[in-house]
Protein backbone atom coordinates (compact mmCIF):
# COMPACT_ATOMS: atom_id res chain seq x y z
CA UNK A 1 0.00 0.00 0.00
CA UNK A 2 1.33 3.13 -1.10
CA UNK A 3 2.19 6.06 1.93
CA UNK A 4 0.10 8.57 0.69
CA UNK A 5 1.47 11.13 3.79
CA UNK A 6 4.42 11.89 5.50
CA UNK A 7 4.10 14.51 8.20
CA UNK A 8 7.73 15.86 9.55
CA UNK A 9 7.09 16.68 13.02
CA UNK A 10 10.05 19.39 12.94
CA UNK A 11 12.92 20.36 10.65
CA UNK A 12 15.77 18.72 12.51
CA UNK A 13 17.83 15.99 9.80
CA UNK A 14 17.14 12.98 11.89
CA UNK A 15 13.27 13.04 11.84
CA UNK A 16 13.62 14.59 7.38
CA UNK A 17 15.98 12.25 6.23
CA UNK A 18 14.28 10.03 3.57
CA UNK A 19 11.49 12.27 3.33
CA UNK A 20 12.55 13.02 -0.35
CA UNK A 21 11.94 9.03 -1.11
CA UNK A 22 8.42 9.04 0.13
CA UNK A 23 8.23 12.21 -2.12
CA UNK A 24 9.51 11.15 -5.23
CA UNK A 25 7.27 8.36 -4.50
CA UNK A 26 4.01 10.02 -4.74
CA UNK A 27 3.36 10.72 -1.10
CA UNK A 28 2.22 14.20 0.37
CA UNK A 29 5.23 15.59 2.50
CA UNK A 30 3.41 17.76 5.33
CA UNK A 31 5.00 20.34 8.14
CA UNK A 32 4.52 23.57 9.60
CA UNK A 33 5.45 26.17 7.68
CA UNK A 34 8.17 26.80 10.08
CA UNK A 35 10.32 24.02 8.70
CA UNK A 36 10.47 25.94 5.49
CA UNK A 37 13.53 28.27 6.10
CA UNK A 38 15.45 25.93 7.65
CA UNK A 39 15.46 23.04 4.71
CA UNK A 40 15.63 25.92 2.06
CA UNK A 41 18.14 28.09 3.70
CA UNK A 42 20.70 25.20 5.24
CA UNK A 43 20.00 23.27 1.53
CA UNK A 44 18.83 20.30 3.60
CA UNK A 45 18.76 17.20 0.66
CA UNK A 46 15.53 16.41 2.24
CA UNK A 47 12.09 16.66 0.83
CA UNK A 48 10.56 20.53 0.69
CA UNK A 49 6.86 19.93 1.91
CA UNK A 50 4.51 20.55 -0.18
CA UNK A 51 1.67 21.23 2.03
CA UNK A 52 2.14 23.35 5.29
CA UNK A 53 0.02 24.32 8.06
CA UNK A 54 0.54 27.50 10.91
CA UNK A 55 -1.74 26.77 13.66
CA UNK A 56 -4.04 23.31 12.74
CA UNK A 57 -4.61 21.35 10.04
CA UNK A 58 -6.48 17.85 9.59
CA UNK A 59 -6.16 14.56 7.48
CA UNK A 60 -8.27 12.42 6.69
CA UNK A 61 -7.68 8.95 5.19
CA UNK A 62 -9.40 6.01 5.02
CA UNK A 63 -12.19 6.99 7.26
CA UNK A 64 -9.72 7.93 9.57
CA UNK A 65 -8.83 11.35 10.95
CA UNK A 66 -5.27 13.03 12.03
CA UNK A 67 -4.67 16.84 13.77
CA UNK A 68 -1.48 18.43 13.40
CA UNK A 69 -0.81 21.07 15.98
CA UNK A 70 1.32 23.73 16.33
CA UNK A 71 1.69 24.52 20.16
CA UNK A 72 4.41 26.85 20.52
CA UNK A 73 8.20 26.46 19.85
CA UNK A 74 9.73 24.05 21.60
CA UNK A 75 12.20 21.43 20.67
CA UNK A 76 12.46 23.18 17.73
CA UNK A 77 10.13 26.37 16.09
CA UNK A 78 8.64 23.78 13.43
CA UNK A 79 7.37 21.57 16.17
CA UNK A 80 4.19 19.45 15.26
CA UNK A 81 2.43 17.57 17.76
CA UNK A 82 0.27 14.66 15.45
CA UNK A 83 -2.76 13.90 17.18
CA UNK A 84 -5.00 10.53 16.51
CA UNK A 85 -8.09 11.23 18.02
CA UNK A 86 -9.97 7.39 17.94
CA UNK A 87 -6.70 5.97 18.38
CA UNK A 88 -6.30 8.05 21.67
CA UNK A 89 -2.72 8.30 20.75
CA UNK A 90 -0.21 11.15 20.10
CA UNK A 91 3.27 11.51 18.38
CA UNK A 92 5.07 14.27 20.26
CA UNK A 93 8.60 13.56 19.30
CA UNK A 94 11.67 14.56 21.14
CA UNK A 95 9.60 17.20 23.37
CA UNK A 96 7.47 14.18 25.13
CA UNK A 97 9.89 11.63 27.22
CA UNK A 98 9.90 8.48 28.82
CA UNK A 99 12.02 8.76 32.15
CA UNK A 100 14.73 9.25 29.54
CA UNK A 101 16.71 13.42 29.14
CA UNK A 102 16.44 15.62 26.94
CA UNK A 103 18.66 15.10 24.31
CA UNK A 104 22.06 17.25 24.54
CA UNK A 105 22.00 20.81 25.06
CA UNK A 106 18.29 20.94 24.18
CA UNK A 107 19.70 21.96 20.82
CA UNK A 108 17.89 25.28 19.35
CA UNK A 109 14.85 24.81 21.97
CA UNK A 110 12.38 27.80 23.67
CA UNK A 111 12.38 26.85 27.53
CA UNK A 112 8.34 28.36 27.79
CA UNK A 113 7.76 27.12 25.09
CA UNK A 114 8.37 23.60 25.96
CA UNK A 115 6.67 23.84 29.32
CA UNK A 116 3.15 25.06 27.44
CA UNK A 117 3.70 22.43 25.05
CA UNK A 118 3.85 20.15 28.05
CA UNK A 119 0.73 21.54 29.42
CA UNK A 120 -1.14 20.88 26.37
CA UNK A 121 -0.08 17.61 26.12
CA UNK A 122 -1.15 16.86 29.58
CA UNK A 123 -4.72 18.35 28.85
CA UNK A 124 -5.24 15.93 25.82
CA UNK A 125 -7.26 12.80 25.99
CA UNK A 126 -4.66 10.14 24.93
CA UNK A 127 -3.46 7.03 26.69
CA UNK A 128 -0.33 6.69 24.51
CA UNK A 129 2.32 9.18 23.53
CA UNK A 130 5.50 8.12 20.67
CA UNK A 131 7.92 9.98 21.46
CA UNK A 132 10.23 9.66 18.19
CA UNK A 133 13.59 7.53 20.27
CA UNK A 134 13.30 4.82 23.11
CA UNK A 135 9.68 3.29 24.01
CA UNK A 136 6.23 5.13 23.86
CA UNK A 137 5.43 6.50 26.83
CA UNK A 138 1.76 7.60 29.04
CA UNK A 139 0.69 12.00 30.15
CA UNK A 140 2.77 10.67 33.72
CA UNK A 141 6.13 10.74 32.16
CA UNK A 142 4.99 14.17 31.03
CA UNK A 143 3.66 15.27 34.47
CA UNK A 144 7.68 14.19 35.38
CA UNK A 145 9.41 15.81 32.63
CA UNK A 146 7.79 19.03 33.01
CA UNK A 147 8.53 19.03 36.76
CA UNK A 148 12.23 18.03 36.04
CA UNK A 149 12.64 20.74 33.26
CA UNK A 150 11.09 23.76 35.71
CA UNK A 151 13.34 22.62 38.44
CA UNK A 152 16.26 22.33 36.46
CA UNK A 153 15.22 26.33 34.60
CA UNK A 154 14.85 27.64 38.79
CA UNK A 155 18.23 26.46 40.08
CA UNK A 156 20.00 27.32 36.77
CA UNK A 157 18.30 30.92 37.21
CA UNK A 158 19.06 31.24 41.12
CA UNK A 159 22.87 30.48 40.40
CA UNK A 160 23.23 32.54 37.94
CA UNK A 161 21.61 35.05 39.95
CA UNK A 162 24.03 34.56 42.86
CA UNK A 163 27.47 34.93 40.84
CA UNK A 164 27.88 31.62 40.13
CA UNK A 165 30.38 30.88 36.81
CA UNK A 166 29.47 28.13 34.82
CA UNK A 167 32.18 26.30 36.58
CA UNK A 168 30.82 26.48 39.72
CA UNK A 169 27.15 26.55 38.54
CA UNK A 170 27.09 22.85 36.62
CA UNK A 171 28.65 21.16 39.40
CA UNK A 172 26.07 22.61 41.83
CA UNK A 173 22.93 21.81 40.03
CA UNK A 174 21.34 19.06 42.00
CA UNK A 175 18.93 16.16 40.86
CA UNK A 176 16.26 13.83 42.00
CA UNK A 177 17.11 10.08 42.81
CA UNK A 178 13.99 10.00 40.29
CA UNK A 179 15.82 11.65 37.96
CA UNK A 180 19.03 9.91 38.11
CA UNK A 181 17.48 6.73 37.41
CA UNK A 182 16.06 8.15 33.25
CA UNK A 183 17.89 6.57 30.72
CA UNK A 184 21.13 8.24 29.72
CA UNK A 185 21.35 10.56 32.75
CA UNK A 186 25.03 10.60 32.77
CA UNK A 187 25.81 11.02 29.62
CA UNK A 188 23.21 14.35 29.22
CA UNK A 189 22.82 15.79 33.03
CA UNK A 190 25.97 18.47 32.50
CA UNK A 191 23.98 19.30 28.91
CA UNK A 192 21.05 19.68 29.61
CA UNK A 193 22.56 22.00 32.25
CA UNK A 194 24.23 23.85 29.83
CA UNK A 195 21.58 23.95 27.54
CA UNK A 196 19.60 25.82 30.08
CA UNK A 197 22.36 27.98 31.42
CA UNK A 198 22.66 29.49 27.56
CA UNK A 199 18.57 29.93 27.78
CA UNK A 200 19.25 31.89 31.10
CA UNK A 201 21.78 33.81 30.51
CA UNK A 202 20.26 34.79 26.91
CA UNK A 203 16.73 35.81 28.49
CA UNK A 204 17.98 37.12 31.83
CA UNK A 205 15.88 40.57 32.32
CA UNK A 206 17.42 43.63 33.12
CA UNK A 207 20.08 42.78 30.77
């Protein structure tokens, strides 16, 4: 059966690559309109959508129906959160979690932005969120992840706000036994921290 979709959930090369196959292939490449600029600009040899959304759009196929949603930047500015209403089922990919970090630095991520995005998937009626890596995961991973992400933004902001370098800052961040049990927490804990020390010193006010 021929794909007669493929929705890119956010301009970042490992979640595009092969889009251009499905393409040349017939099938309708959809994203926000967001993911534009960054395929045309950085001449990304991925597929350029050919149908693009800003706030909501809606597919349906085969008697079934799909929302896209743009929520507000988060992993990315092109974020879309695919929702399948019947299905009770959501693909929020590399914002959503599953007791596993963040990946890296956060890479070119808005810190409210990914806490409202959070929020909204919390609100929906789903009882199974793909994530995009590792296992699917359930709105209580969320719950954690949001709490984990807030705490992590307040001590960031508190020392930076006391003088802190980011020499003495990362190696005074503290985290939950919870925490240091997600997949890959060694390996990401000091950048996630610095991910959110470049958000904090960016957006400081009075600055």
């Amino acid at each position: 059966m021929p794909v007669k979709y493929n929705v890119l959930t956010h301009a970042h090369a490992d979640h595009m690559a092969g889009s251009q196959v499905f393409q040349k292939a017939g099938a309708t490449i959809v994203a926000n309109k967001r993911a534009i600029k960054p395929i045309v600009g950085e001449k990304m040899p991925y597929a350029v959508p050919d149908r693009v959304f800003d706030e909501e759009m809606t597919i349906t196929l085969g008697g079934e129906t799909v929302e896209l949603h743009r929520v507000n930047p988060s992993h990315s500015e092109s974020m879309t959160m695919v929702l399948f209403p019947r299905q009770k089922a959501l693909q929020c990919t590399d914002v959503c979690q599953n007791k596993t970090m963040p990946y890296n630095d956060f890479l070119d991520f808005y810190y409210p932005g990914w806490i409202d995005t959070l929020d909204w998937v919390l609100e929906q009626d789903v009882d199974v969120i793909d994530i995009g890596h590792y296992t699917p995961a359930t709105k209580a991973e969320q719950a954690a992840l949001r709490t984990y992400m807030i705490d992590l933004h307040q001590q960031v902001l508190d020392l930076t706000r006391q003088g802190q370098t980011w020499d003495q800052l990362y190696r005074n961040v503290k985290f939950s036994p919870e925490v240091q049990e997600w997949t890959n927490f060694s390996n990401m804990k000091t950048l996630n921290t610095l991910g959110m020390h470049c958000w904090v010193t960016n957006h400081r006010r009075g600055r």
